[in-house]
Protein backbone atom coordinates (compact mmCIF):
# COMPACT_ATOMS: atom_id res chain seq x y z
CA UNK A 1 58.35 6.69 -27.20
CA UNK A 2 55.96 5.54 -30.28
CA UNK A 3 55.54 2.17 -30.63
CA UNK A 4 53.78 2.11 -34.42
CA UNK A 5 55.16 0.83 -37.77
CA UNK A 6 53.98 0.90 -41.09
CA UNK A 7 55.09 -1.11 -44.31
CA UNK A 8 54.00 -2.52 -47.70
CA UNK A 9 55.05 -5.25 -49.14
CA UNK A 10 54.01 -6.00 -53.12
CA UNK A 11 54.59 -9.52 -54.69
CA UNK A 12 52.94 -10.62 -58.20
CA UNK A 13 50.39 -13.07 -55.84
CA UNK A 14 49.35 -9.85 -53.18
CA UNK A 15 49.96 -6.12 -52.64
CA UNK A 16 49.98 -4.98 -48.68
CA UNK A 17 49.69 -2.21 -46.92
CA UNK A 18 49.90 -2.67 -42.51
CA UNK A 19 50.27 -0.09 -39.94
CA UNK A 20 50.17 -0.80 -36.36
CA UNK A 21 49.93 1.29 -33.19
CA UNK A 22 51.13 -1.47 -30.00
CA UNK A 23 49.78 1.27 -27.54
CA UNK A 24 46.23 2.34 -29.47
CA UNK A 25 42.70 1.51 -28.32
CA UNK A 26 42.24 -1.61 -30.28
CA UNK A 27 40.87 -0.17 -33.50
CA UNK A 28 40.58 -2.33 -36.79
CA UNK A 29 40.69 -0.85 -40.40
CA UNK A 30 40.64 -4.71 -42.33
CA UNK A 31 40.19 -5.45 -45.48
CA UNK A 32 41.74 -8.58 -46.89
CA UNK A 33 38.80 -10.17 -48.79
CA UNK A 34 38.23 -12.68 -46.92
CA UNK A 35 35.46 -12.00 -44.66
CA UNK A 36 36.52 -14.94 -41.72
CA UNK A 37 40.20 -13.74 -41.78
CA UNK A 38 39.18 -9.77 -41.29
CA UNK A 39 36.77 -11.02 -38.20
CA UNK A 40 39.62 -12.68 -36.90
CA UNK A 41 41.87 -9.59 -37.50
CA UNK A 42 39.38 -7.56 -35.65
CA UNK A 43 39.92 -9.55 -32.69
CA UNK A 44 43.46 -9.74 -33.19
CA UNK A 45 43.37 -5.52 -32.96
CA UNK A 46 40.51 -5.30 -29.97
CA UNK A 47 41.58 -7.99 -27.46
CA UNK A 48 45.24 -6.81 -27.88
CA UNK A 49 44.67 -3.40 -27.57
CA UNK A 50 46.55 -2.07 -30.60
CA UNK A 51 45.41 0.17 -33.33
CA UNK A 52 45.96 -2.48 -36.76
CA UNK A 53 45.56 -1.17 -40.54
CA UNK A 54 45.54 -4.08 -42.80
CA UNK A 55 44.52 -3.63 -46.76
CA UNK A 56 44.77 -6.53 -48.95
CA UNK A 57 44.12 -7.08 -52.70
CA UNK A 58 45.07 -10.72 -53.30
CA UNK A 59 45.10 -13.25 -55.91
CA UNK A 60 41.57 -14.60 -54.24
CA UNK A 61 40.63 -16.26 -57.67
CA UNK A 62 43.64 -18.65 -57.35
CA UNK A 63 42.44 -19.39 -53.34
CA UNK A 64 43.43 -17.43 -50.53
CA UNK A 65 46.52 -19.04 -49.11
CA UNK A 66 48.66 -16.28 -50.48
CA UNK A 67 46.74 -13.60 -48.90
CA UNK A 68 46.75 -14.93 -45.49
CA UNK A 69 50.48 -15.80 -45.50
CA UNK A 70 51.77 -13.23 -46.81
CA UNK A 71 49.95 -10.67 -44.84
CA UNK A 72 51.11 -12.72 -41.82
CA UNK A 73 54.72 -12.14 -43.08
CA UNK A 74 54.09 -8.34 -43.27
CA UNK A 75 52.35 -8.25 -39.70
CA UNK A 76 55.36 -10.08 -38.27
CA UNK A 77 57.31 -7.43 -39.86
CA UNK A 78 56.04 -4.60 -38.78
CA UNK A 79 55.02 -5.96 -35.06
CA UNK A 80 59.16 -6.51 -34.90
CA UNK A 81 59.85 -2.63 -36.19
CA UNK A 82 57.34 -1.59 -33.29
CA UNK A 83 58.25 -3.08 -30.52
CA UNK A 84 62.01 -1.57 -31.13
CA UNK A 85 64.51 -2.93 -28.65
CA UNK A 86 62.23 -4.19 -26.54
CA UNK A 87 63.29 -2.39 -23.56
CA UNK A 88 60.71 -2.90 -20.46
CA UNK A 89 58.28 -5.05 -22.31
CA UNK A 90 56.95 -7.95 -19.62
CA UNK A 91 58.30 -10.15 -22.26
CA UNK A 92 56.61 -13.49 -21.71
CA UNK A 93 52.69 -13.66 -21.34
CA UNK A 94 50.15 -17.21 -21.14
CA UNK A 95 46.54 -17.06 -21.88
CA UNK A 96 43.78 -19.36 -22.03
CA UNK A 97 41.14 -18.20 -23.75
CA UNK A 98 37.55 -19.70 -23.97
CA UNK A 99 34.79 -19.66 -26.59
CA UNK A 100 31.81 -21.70 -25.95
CA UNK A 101 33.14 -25.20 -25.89
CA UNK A 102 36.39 -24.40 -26.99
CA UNK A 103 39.63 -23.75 -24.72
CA UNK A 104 42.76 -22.49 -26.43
CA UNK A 105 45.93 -22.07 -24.29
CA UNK A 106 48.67 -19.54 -25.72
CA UNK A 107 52.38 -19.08 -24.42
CA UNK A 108 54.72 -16.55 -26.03
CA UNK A 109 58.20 -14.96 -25.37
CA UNK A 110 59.47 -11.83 -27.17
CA UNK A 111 62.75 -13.79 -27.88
CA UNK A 112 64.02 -12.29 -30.96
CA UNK A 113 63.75 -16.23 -31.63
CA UNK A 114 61.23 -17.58 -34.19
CA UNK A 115 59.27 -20.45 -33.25
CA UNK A 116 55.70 -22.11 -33.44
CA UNK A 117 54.53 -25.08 -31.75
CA UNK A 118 50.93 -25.56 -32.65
CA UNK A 119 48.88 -28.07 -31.34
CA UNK A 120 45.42 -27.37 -32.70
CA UNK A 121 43.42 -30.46 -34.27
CA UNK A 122 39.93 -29.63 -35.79
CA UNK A 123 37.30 -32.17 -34.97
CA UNK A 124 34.58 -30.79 -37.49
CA UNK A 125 34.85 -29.17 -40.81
CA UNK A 126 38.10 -27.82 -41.92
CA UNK A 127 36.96 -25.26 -44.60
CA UNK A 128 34.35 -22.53 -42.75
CA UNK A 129 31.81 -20.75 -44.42
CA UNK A 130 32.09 -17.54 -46.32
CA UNK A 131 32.79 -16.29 -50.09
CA UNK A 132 35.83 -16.82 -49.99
CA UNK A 133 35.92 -19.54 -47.80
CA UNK A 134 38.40 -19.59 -45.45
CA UNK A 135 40.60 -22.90 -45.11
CA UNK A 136 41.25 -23.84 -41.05
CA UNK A 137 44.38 -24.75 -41.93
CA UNK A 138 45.69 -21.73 -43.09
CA UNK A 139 45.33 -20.37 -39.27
CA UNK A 140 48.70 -22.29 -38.68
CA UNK A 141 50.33 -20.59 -41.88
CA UNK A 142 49.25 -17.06 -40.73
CA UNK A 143 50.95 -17.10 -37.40
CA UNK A 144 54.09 -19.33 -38.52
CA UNK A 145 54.70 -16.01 -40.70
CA UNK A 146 54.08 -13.93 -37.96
CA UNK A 147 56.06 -15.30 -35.56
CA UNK A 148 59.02 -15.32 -38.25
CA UNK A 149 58.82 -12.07 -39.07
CA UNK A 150 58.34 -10.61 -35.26
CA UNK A 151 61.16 -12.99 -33.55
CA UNK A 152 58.39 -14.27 -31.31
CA UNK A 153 58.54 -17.83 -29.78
CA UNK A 154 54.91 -18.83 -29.20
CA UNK A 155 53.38 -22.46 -28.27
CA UNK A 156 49.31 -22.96 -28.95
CA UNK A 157 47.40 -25.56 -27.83
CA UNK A 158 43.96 -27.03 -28.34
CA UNK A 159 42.91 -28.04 -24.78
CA UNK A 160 39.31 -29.04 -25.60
CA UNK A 161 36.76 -28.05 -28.48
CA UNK A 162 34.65 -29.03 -31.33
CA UNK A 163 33.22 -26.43 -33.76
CA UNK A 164 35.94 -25.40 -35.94
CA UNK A 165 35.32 -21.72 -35.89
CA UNK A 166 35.11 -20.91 -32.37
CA UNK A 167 38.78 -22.79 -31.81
CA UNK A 168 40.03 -20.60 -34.40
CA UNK A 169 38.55 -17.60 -32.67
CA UNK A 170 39.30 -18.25 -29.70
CA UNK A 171 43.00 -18.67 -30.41
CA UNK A 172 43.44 -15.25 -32.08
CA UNK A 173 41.64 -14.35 -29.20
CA UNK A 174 44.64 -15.70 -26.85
CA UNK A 175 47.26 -14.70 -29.30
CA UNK A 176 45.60 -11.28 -28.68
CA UNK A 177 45.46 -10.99 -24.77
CA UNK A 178 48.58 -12.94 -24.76
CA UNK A 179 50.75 -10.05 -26.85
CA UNK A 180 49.26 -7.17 -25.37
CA UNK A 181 50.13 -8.28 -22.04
CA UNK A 182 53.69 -9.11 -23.32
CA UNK A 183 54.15 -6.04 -24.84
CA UNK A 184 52.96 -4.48 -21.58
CA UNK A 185 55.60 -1.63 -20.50
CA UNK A 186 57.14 -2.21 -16.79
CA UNK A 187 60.29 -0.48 -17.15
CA UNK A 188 63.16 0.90 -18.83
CA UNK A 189 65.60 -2.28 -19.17
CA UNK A 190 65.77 -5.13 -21.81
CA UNK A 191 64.20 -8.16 -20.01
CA UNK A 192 67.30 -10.38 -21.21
CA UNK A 193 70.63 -11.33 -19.25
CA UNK A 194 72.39 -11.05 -22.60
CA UNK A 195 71.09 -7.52 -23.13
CA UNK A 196 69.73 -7.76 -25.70
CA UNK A 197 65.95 -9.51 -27.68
């Protein structure tokens, strides 16, 4: 059984191309344009173990909410088409994750349910450094797509931390180690009473 997807998905704001292998060797190809975001899909591809292709050419000169929401929609996508059915996944996963000063916890299902709870608050600077810079908030709007797209119920949760980037890291971080030991393989049956996810 393969576990990989591919897709594109072409609006007048971004054109997207993602692949993704669940059972790679944590290999990034990233380019979005947005230096922060393809660091933090890097991590998103190494700490969860799967292979992630993600080429972006977005409407940066407008700002770059579009790109990172829209390539969260497509990830979501393509993360659902993957993981099939869902038969003998492990399901449900919790991480915390630290970073320095910064402790991020991260709780997620395979539901075939959408849902985010996301209790992050920044204590410092909310727009980080780079050309384009990349806005904190738009961490929240990247995995509210992805979760959407992927059927994925998932709760985040500051519990302590002050510098702005390494919170955001260290929650794709979790996210990461959190899915890859969700999509772990321990059988053959879907892990649902109804049958189905």
């Amino acid at each position: 059984m393969t576990r990989q997807a591919k897709r594109s998905r072409v609006t007048k704001e971004t054109s997207i191309d993602i692949a993704v292998d669940l059972d790679g060797t944590g290999q990034g190809d990233i380019a979005t344009g947005i230096g922060f975001f393809d660091h933090m899909l890097d991590q998103l591809a190494r700490h969860g173990s799967m292979d992630l292709t993600v080429h972006v050419n977005g409407d940066l000169h407008i700002d770059t909410h579009h790109t990172v929401e829209d390539t969260g929609i497509l990830l979501g996508t393509v993360l659902g088409e993957a993981l099939g059915n869902k038969a003998g996944v492990r399901r449900f996963a919790n991480v915390r994750v630290p970073l320095d000063e910064a402790l991020v916890d991260v709780a997620l299902d395979l539901s075939g349910r959408p849902y985010l709870h996301w209790e992050l608050d920044y204590p410092q600077q909310q727009v980080l450094y780079g050309s384009p810079p990349f806005d904190a908030q738009l961490a929240e709007e990247f995995f509210r797509a992805v979760v959407g797209g992927a059927g994925i119920t998932m709760h985040v949760e500051l519990v302590r931390g002050r510098n702005t980037h390494h919170i955001i890291e260290a929650t794709f971080k979790a996210v990461a180690r959190a899915l890859r030991d969700a999509i772990r393989i321990e059988g053959d049956a879907i892990p649902s009473t109804t049958g189905t996810l």
